[in-house]
N, C-alpha and C. Protein backbone atom coordinates (compact mmCIF):
# COMPACT_ATOMS: atom_id res chain seq x y z
N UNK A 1 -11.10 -1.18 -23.51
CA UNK A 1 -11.46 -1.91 -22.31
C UNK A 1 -10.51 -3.08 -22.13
N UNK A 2 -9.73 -2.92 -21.22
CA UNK A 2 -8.88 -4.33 -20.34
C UNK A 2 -9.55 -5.09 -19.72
N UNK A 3 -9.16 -6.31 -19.87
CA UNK A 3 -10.04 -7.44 -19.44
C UNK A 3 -8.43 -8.45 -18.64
N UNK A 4 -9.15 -8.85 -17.44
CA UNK A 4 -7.88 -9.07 -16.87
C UNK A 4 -8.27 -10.29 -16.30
N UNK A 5 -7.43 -11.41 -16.44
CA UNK A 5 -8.00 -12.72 -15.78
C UNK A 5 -6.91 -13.61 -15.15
N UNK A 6 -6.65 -13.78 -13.74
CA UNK A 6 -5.54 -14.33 -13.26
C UNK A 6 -5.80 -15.79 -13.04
N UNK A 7 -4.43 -16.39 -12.72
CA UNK A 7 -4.80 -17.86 -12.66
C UNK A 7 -3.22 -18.37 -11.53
N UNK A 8 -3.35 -19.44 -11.44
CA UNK A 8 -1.93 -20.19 -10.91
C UNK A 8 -3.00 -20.20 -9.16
N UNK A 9 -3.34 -20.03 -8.71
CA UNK A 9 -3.73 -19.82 -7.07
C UNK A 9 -3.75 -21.22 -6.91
N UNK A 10 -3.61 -21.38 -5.32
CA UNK A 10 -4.14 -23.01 -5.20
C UNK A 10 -3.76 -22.91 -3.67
N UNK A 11 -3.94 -24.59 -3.12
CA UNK A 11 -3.61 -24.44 -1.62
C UNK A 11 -2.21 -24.97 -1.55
N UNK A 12 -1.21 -24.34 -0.59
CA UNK A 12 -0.09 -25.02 -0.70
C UNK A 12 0.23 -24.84 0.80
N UNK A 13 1.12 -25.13 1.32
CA UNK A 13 1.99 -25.54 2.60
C UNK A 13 3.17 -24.34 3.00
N UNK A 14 3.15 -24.02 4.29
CA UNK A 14 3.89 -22.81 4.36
C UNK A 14 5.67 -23.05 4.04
N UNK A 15 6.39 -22.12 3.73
CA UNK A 15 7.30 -22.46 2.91
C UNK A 15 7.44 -22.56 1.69
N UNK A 16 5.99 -22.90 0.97
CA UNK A 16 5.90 -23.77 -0.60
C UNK A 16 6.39 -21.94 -0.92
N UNK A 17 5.97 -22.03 -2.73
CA UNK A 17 5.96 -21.43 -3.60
C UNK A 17 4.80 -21.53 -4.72
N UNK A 18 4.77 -20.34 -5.30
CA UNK A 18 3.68 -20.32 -6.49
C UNK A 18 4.30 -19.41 -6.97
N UNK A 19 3.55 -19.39 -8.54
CA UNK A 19 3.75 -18.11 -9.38
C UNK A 19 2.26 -18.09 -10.03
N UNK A 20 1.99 -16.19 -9.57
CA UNK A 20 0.63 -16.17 -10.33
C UNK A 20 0.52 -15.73 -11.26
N UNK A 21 0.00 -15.58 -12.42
CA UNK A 21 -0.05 -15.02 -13.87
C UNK A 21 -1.72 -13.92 -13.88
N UNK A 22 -1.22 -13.32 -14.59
CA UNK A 22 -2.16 -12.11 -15.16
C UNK A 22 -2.61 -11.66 -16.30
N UNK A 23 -3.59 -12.24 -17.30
CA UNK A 23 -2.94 -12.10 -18.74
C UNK A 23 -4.58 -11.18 -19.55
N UNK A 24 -4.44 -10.65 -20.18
CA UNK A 24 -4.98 -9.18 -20.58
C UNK A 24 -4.81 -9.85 -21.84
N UNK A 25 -6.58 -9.29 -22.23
CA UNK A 25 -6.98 -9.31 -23.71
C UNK A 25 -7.70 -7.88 -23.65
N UNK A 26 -7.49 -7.12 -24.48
CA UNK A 26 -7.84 -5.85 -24.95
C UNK A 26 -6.63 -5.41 -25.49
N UNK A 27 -6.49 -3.73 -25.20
CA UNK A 27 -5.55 -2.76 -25.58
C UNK A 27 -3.55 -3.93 -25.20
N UNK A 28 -2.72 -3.48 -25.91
CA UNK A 28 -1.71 -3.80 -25.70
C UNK A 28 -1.25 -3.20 -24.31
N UNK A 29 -0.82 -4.22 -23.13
CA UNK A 29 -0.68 -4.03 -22.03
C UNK A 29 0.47 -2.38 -21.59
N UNK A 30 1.60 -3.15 -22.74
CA UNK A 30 2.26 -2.35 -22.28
C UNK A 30 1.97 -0.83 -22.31
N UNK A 31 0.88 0.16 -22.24
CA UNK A 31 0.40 1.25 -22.03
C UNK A 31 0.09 0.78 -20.46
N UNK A 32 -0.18 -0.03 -19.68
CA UNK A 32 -0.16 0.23 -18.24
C UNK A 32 0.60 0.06 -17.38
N UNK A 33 1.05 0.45 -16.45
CA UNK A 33 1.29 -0.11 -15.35
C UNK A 33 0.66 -1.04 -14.70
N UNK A 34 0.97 -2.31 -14.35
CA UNK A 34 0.47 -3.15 -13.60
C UNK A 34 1.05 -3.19 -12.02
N UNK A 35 -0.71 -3.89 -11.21
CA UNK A 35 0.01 -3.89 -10.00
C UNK A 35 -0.84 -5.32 -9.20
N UNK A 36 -0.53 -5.97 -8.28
CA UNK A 36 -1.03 -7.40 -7.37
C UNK A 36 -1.70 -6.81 -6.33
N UNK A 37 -2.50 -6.72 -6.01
CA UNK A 37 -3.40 -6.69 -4.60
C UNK A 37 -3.70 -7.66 -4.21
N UNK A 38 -4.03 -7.84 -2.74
CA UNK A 38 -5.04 -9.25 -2.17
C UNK A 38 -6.12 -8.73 -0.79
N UNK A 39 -6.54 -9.69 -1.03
CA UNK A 39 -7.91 -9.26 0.36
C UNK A 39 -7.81 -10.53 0.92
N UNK A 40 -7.62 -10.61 1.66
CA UNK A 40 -7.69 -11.28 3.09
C UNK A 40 -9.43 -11.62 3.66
N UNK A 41 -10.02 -12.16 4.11
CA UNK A 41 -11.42 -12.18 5.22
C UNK A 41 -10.83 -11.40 6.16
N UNK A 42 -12.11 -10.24 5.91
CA UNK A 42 -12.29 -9.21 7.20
C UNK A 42 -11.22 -8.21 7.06
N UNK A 43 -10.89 -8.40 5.76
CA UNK A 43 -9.55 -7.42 5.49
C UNK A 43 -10.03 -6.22 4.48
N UNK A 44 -9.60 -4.98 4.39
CA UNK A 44 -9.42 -4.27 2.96
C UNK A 44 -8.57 -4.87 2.11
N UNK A 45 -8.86 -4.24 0.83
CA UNK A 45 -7.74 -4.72 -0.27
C UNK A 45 -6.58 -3.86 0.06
N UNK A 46 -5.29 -4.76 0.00
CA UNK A 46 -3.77 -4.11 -0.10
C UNK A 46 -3.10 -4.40 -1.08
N UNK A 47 -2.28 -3.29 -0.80
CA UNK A 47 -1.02 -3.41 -2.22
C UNK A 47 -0.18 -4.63 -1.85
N UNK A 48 0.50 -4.96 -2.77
CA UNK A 48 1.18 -6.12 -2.56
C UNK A 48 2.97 -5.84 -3.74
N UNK A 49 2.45 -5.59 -4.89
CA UNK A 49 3.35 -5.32 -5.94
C UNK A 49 3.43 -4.33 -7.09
N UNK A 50 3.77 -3.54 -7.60
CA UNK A 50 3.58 -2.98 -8.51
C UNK A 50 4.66 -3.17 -9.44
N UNK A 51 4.67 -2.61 -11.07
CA UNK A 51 5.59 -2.77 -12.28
C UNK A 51 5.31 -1.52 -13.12
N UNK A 52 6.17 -0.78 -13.62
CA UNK A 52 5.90 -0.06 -14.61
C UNK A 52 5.46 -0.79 -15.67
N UNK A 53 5.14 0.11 -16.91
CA UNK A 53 4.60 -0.04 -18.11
C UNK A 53 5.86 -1.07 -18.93
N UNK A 54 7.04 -0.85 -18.36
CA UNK A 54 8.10 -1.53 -19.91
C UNK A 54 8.63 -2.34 -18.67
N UNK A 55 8.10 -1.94 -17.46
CA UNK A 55 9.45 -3.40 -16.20
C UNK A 55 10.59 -2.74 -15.34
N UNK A 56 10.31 -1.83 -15.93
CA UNK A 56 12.15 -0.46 -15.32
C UNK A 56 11.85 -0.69 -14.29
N UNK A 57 10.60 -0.28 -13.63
CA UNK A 57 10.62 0.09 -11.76
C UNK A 57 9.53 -0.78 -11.29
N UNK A 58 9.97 -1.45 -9.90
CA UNK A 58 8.64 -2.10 -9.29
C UNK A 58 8.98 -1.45 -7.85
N UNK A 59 7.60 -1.56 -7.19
CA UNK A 59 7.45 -1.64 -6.13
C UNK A 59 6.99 -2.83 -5.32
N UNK A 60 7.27 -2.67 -3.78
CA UNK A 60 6.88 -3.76 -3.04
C UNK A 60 6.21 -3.43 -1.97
N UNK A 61 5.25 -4.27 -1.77
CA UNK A 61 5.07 -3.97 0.22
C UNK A 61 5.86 -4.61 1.11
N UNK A 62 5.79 -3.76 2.50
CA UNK A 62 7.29 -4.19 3.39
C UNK A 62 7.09 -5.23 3.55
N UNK A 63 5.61 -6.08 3.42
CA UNK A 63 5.53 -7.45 4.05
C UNK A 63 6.10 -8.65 3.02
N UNK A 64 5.99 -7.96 2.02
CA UNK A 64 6.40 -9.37 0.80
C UNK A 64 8.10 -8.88 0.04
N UNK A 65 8.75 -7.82 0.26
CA UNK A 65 9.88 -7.59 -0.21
C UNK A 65 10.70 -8.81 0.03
N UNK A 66 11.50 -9.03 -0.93
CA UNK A 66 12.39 -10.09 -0.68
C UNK A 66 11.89 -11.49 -0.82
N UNK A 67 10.71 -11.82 -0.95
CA UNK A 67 9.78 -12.99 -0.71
C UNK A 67 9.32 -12.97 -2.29
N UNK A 68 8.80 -11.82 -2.56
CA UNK A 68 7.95 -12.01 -3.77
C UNK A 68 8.39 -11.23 -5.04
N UNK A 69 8.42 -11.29 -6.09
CA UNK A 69 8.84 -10.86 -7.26
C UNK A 69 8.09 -10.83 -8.94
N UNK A 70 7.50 -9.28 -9.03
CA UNK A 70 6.88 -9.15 -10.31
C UNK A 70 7.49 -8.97 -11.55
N UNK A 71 7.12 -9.32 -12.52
CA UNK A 71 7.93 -8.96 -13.41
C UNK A 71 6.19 -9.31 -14.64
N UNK A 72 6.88 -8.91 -16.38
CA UNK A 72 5.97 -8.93 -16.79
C UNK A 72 6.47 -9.40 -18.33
N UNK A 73 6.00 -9.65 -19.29
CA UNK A 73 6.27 -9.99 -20.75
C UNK A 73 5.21 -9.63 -21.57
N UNK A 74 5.11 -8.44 -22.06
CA UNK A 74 4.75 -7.18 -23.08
C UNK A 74 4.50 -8.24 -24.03
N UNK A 75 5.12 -9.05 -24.57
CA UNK A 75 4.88 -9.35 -25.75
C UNK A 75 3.20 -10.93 -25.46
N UNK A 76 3.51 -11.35 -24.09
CA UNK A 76 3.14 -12.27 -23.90
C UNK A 76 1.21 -11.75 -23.42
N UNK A 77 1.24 -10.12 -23.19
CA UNK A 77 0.30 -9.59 -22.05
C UNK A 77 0.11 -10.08 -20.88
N UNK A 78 0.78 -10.65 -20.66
CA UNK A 78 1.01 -11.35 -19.25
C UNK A 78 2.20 -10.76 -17.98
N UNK A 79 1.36 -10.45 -17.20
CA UNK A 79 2.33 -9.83 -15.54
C UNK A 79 2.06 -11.23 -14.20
N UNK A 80 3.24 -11.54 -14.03
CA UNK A 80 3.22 -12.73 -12.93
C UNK A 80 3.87 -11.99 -11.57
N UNK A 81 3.45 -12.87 -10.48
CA UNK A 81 3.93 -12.35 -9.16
C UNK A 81 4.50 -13.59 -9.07
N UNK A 82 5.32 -13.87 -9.07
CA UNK A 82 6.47 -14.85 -8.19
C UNK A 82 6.62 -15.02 -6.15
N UNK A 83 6.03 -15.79 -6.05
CA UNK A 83 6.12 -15.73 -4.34
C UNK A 83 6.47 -16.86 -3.26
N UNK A 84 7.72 -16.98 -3.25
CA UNK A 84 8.56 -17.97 -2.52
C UNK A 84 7.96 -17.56 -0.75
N UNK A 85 8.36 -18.32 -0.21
CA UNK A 85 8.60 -18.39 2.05
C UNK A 85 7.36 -18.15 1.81
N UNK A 86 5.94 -18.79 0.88
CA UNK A 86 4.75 -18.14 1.68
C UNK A 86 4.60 -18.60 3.12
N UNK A 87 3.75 -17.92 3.86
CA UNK A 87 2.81 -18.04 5.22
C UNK A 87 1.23 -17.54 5.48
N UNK A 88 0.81 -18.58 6.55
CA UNK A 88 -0.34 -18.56 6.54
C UNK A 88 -1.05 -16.67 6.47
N UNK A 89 -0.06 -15.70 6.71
CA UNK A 89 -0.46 -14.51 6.63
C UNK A 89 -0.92 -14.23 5.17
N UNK A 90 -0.36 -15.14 4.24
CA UNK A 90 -0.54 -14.41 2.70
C UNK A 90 -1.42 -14.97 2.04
N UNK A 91 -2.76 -15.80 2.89
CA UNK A 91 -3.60 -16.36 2.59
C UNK A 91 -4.44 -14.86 2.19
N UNK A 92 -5.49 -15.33 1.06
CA UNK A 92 -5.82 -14.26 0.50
C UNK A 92 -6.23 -14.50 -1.35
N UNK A 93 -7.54 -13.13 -1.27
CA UNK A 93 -8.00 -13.38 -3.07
C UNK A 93 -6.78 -12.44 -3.55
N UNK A 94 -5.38 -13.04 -4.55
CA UNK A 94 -4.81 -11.99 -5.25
C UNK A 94 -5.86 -11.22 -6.48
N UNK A 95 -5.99 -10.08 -6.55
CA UNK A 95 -5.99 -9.54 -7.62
C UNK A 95 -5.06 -8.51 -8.64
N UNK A 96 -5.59 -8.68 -9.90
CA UNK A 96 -4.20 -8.08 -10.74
C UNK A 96 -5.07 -6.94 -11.40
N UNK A 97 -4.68 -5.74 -11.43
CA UNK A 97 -4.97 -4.55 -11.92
C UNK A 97 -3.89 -3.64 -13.03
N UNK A 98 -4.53 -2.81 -13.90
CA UNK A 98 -4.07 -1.90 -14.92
C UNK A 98 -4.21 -0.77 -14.61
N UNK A 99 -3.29 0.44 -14.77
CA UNK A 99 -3.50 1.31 -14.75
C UNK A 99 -2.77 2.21 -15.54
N UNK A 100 -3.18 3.61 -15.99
CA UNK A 100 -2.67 4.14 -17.16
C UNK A 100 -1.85 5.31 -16.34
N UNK A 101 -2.03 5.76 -15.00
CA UNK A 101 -1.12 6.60 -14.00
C UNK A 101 0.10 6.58 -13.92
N UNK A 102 0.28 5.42 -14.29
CA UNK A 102 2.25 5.34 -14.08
C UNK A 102 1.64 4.36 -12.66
N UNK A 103 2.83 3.46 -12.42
CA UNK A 103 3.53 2.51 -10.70
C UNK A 103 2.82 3.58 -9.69
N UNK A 104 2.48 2.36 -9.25
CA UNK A 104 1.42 3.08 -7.51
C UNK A 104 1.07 2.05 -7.21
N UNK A 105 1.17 2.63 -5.40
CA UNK A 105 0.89 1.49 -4.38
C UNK A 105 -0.77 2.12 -4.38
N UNK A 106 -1.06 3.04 -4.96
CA UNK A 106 -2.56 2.92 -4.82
C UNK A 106 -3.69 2.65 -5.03
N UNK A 107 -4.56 2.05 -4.78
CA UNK A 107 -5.67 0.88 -5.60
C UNK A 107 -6.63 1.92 -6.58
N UNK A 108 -6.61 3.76 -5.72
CA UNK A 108 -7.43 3.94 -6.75
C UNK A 108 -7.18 4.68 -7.93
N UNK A 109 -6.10 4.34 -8.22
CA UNK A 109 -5.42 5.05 -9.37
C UNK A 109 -5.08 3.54 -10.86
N UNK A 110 -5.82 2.45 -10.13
CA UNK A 110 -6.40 1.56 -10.98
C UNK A 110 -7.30 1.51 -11.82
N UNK A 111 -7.05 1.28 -13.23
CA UNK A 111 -8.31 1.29 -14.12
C UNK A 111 -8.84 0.14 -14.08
N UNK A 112 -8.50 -1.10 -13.92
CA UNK A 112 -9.21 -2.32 -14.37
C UNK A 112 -9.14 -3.54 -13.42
N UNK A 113 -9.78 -3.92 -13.11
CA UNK A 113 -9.47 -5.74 -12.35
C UNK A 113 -9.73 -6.62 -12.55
N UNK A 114 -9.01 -7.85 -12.57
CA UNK A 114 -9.60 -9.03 -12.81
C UNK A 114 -10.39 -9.85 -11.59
N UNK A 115 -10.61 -10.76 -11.67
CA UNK A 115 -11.99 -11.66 -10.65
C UNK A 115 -11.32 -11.97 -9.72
N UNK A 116 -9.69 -12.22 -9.43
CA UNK A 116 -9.19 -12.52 -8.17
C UNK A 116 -8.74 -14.44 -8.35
N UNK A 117 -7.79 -14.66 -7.99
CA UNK A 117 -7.66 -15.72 -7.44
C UNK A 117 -7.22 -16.52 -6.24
N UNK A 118 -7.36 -17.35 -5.64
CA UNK A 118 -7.20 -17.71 -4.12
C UNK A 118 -5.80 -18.04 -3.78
N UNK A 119 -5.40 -17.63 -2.75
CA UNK A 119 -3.95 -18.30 -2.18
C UNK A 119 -4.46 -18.69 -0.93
N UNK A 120 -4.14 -20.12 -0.72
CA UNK A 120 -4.37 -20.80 0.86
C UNK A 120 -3.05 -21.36 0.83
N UNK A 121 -2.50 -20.83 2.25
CA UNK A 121 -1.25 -21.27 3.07
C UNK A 121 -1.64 -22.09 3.68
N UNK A 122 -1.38 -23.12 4.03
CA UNK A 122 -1.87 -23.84 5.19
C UNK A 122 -1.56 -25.25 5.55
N UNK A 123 -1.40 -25.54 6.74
CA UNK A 123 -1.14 -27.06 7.05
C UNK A 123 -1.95 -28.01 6.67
């Protein structure tokens, strides 16, 4: 059982930057793929980022390519999303998920989630 608990969220100013962290106590991470989702109010959950199991391949959504950047440290169990030019669009609960499928933009090929943390863009 993965246990997944993110942190770094907060309110910041459009333009700012954050980096969110993801850090896993159970099984040694590197057996999953990790991936970032967020939910929005009045929204479904979307993909946002994905990482293979060792870091080789990520994916992005078209809206955050170039803006945002995952990466992860196996040794640390910890997967961070890096996310520079935010905007009030990327307001939202991130959540960070495991999965044993291999990289996917798809939520249900997720084994595990953590509780979510908040991103507010805003003036």
């Amino acid at each position: 059982q993965e246990q997944l608990v993110e942190s770094g969220g907060g309110l910041v100013q459009p333009g700012d930057s954050l980096r969110l962290s993801c850090t896993a106590s159970g099984p040694p991470v590197n057996r999953y793929a990790m991936g970032w989702f967020r939910q929005a109010p009045g929204k479904e959950r979307e993909f946002v980022a994905a990482i293979s199991s060792y870091g080789g391949r990520t994916r992005y959504a078209d809206s955050v390519r170039g803006r945002f950047t995952i990466s992860r440290d196996n040794a640390k169990n910890t997967v961070y999303l890096g996310m520079n030019s935010l905007t009030p669009e990327d307001t939202a609960v991130f959540y960070c998920a495991a999965g044993s499928s291999g990289i996917s933009t798809n939520r249900e090929t997720y084994d595990y989630w953590g509780q979510g943390t908040q991103v507010t863009v805003s003036t």
